[in-house]
C-alpha atoms as a PDB file:
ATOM      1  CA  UNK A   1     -73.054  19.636  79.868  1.00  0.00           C
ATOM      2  CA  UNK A   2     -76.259  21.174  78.539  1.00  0.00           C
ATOM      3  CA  UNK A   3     -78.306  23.176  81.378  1.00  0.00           C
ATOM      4  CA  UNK A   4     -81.053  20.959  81.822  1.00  0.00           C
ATOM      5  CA  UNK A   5     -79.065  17.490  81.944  1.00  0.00           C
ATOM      6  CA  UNK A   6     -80.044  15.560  85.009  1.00  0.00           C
ATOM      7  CA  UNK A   7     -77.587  14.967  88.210  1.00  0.00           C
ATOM      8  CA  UNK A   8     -77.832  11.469  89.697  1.00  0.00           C
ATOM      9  CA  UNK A   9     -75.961  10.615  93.052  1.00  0.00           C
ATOM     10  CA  UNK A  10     -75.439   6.329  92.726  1.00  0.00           C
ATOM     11  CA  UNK A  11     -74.912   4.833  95.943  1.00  0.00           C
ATOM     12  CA  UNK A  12     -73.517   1.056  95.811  1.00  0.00           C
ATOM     13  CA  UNK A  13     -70.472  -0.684  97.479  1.00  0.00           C
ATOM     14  CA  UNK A  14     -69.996  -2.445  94.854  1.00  0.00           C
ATOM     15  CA  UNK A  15     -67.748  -0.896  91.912  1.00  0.00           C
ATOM     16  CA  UNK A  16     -69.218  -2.585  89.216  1.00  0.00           C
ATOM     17  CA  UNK A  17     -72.949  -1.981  90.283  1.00  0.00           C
ATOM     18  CA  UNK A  18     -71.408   1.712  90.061  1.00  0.00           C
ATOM     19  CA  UNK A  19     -69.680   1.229  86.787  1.00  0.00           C
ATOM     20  CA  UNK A  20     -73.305  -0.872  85.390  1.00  0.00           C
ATOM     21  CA  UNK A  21     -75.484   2.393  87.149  1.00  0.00           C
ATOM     22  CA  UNK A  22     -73.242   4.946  85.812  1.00  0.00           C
ATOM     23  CA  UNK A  23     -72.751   3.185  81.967  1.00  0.00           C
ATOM     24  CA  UNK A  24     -76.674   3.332  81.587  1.00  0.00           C
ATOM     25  CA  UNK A  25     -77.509   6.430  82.667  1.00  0.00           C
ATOM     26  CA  UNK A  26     -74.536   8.624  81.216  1.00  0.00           C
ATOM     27  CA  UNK A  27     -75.604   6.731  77.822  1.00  0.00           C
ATOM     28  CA  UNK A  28     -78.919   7.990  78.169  1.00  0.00           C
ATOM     29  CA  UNK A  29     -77.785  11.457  78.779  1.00  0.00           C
ATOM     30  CA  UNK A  30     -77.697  11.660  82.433  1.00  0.00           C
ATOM     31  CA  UNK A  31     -74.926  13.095  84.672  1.00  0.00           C
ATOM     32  CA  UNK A  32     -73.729  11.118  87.062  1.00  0.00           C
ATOM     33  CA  UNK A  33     -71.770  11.343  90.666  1.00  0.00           C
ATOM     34  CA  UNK A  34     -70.869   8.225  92.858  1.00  0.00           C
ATOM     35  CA  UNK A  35     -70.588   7.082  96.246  1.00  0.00           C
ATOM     36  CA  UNK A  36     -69.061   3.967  98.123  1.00  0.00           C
ATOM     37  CA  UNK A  37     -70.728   4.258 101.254  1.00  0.00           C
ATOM     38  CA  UNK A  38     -73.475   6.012 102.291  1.00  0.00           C
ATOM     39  CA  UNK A  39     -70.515   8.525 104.491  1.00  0.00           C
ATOM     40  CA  UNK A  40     -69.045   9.361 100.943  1.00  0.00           C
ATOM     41  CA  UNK A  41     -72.804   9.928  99.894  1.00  0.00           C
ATOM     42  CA  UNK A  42     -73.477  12.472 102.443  1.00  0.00           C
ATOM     43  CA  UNK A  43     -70.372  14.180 101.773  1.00  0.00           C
ATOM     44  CA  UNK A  44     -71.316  14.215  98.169  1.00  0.00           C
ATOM     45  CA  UNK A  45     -74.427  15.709  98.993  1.00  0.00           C
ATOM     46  CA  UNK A  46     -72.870  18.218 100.991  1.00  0.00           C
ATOM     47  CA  UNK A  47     -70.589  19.341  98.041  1.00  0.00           C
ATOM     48  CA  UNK A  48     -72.547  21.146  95.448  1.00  0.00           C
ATOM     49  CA  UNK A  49     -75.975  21.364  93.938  1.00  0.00           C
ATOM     50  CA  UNK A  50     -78.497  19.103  95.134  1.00  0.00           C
ATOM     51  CA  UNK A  51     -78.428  15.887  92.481  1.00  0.00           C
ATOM     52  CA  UNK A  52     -82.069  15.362  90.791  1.00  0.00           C
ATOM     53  CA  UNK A  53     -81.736  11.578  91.626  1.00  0.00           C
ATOM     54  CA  UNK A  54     -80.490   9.601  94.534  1.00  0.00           C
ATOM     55  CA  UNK A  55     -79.957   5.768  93.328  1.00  0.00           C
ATOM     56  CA  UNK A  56     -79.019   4.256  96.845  1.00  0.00           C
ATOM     57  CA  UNK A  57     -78.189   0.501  98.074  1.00  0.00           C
ATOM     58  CA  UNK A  58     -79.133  -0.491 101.169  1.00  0.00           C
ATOM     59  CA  UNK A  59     -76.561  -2.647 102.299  1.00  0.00           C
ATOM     60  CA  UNK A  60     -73.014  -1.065 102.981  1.00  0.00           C
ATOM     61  CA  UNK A  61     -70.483  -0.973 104.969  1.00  0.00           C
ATOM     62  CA  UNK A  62     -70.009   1.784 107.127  1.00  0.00           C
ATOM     63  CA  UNK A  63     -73.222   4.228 107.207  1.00  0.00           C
ATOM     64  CA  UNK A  64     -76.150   1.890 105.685  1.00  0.00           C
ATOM     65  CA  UNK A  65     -78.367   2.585 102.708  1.00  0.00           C
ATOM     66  CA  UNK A  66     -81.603   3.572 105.238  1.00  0.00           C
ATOM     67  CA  UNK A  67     -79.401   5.996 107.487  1.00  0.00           C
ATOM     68  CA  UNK A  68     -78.856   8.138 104.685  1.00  0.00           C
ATOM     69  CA  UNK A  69     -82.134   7.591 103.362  1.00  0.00           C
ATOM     70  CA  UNK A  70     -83.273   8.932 106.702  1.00  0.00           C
ATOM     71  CA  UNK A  71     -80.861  11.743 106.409  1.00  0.00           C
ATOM     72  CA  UNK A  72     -82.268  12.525 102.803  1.00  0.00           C
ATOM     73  CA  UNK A  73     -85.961  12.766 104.134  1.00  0.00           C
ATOM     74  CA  UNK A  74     -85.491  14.315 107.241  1.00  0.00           C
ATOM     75  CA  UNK A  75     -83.230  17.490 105.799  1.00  0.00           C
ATOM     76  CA  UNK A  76     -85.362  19.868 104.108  1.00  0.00           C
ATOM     77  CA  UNK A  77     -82.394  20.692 101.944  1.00  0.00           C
ATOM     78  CA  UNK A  78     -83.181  17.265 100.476  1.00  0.00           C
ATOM     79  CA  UNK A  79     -86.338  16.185 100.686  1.00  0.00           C
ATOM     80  CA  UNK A  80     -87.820  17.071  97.399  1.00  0.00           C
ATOM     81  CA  UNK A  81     -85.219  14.656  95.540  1.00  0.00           C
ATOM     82  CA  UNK A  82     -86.810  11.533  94.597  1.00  0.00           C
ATOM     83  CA  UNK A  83     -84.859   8.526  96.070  1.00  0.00           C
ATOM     84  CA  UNK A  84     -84.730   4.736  94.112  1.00  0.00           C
ATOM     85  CA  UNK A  85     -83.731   2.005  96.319  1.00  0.00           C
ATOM     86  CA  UNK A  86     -81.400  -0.540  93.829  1.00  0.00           C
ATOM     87  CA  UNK A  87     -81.127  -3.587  96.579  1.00  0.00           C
ATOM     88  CA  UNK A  88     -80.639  -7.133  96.155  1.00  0.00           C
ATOM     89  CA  UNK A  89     -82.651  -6.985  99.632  1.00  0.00           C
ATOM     90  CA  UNK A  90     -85.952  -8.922  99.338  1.00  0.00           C
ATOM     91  CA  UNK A  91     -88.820  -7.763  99.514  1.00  0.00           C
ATOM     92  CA  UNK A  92     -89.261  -8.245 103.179  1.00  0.00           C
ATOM     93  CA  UNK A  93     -87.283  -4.722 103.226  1.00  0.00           C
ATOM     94  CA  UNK A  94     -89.802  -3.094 100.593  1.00  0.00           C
ATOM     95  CA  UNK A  95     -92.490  -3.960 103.430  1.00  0.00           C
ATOM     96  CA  UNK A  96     -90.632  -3.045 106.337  1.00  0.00           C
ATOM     97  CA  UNK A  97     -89.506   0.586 104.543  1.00  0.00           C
ATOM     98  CA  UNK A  98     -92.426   1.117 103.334  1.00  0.00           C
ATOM     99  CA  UNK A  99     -93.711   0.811 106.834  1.00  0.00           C
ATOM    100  CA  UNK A 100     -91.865   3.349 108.928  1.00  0.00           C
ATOM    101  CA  UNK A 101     -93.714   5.584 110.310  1.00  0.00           C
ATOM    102  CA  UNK A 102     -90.614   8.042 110.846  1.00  0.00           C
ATOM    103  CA  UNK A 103     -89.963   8.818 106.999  1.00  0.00           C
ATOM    104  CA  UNK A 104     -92.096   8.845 103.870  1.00  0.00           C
ATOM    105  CA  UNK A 105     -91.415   5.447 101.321  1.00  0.00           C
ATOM    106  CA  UNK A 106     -89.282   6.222  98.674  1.00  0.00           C
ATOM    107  CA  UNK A 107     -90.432   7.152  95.039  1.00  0.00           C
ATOM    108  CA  UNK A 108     -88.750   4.016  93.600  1.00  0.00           C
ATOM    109  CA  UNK A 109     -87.498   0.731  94.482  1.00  0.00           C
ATOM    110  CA  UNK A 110     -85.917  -2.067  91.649  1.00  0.00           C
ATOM    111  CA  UNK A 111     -84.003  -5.603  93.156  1.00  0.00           C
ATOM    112  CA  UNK A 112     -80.511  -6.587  91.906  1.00  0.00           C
ATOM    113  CA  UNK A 113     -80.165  -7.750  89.347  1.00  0.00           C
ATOM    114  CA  UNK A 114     -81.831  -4.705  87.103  1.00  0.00           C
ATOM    115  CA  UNK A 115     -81.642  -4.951  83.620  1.00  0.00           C
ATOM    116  CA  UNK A 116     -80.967  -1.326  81.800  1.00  0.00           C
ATOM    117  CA  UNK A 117     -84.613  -0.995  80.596  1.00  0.00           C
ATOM    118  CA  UNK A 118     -86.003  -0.979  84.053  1.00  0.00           C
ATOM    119  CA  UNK A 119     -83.382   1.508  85.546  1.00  0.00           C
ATOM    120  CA  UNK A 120     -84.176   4.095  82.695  1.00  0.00           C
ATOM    121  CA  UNK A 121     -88.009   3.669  82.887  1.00  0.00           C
ATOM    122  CA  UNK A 122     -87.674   3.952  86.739  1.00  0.00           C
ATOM    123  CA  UNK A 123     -85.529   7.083  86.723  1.00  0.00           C
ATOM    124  CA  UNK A 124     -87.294   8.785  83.832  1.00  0.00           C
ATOM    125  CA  UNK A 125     -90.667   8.289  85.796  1.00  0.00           C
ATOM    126  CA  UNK A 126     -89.372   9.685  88.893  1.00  0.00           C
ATOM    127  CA  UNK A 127     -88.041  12.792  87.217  1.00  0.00           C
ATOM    128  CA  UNK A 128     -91.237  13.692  85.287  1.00  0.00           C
END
């Protein structure tokens, strides 16, 4: 893995969201790590180098997308990593996250479905 290669964490209950996410970007030369849950993406977190990219659902079973959202923002370890919200949530939730007054909006946000071409653009935006 060459030394500049960019980590992204993906963050989606569903496996083949994952397996779509993780396709795309490891095509295109990312690296990639995966969560189920936002639990599993806090332990991943917790287990090495920062990732460059959190791609993060909302809606999950146990710990939702916006806990560890709010987790990501409010630990300094992590606050520098730009954070794209993949949701098939409407965009009643863009508004309402977008809104809080507790933690910043986050640097990206795409709706399910996403074709390929928007997920690269997004991501290569977000990491300069």
């Amino acid at each position: 893995m060459p030394d500049d290669q960019k980590t992204i964490l993906v963050v989606d209950d569903d496996p083949d969201a994952i397996d779509f996410f993780v396709t795309v970007l490891e095509d295109n030369g990312f690296a990639t790590v995966t969560a189920r849950d936002g639990n599993e993406a806090l332990e991943r977190l917790g287990d090495g180098p920062p990732p460059d990219l959190v791609t993060l659902d909302i809606t999950m079973p146990e710990k939702s997308g916006v806990g560890v959202y709010r987790k990501l923002r409010e630990d300094e370890k992590y606050q520098g990593i730009p954070v794209l919200i993949i949701t098939g949530v409407s965009d009643d939730f863009k508004q309402f996250i977008s809104t809080r007054r507790q933690v910043p909006p986050p640097e990206g946000y795409l709706s399910k479905p996403v074709e390929p071409s928007d997920l690269l653009g997004k991501v290569r935006e977000l990491l300069g």
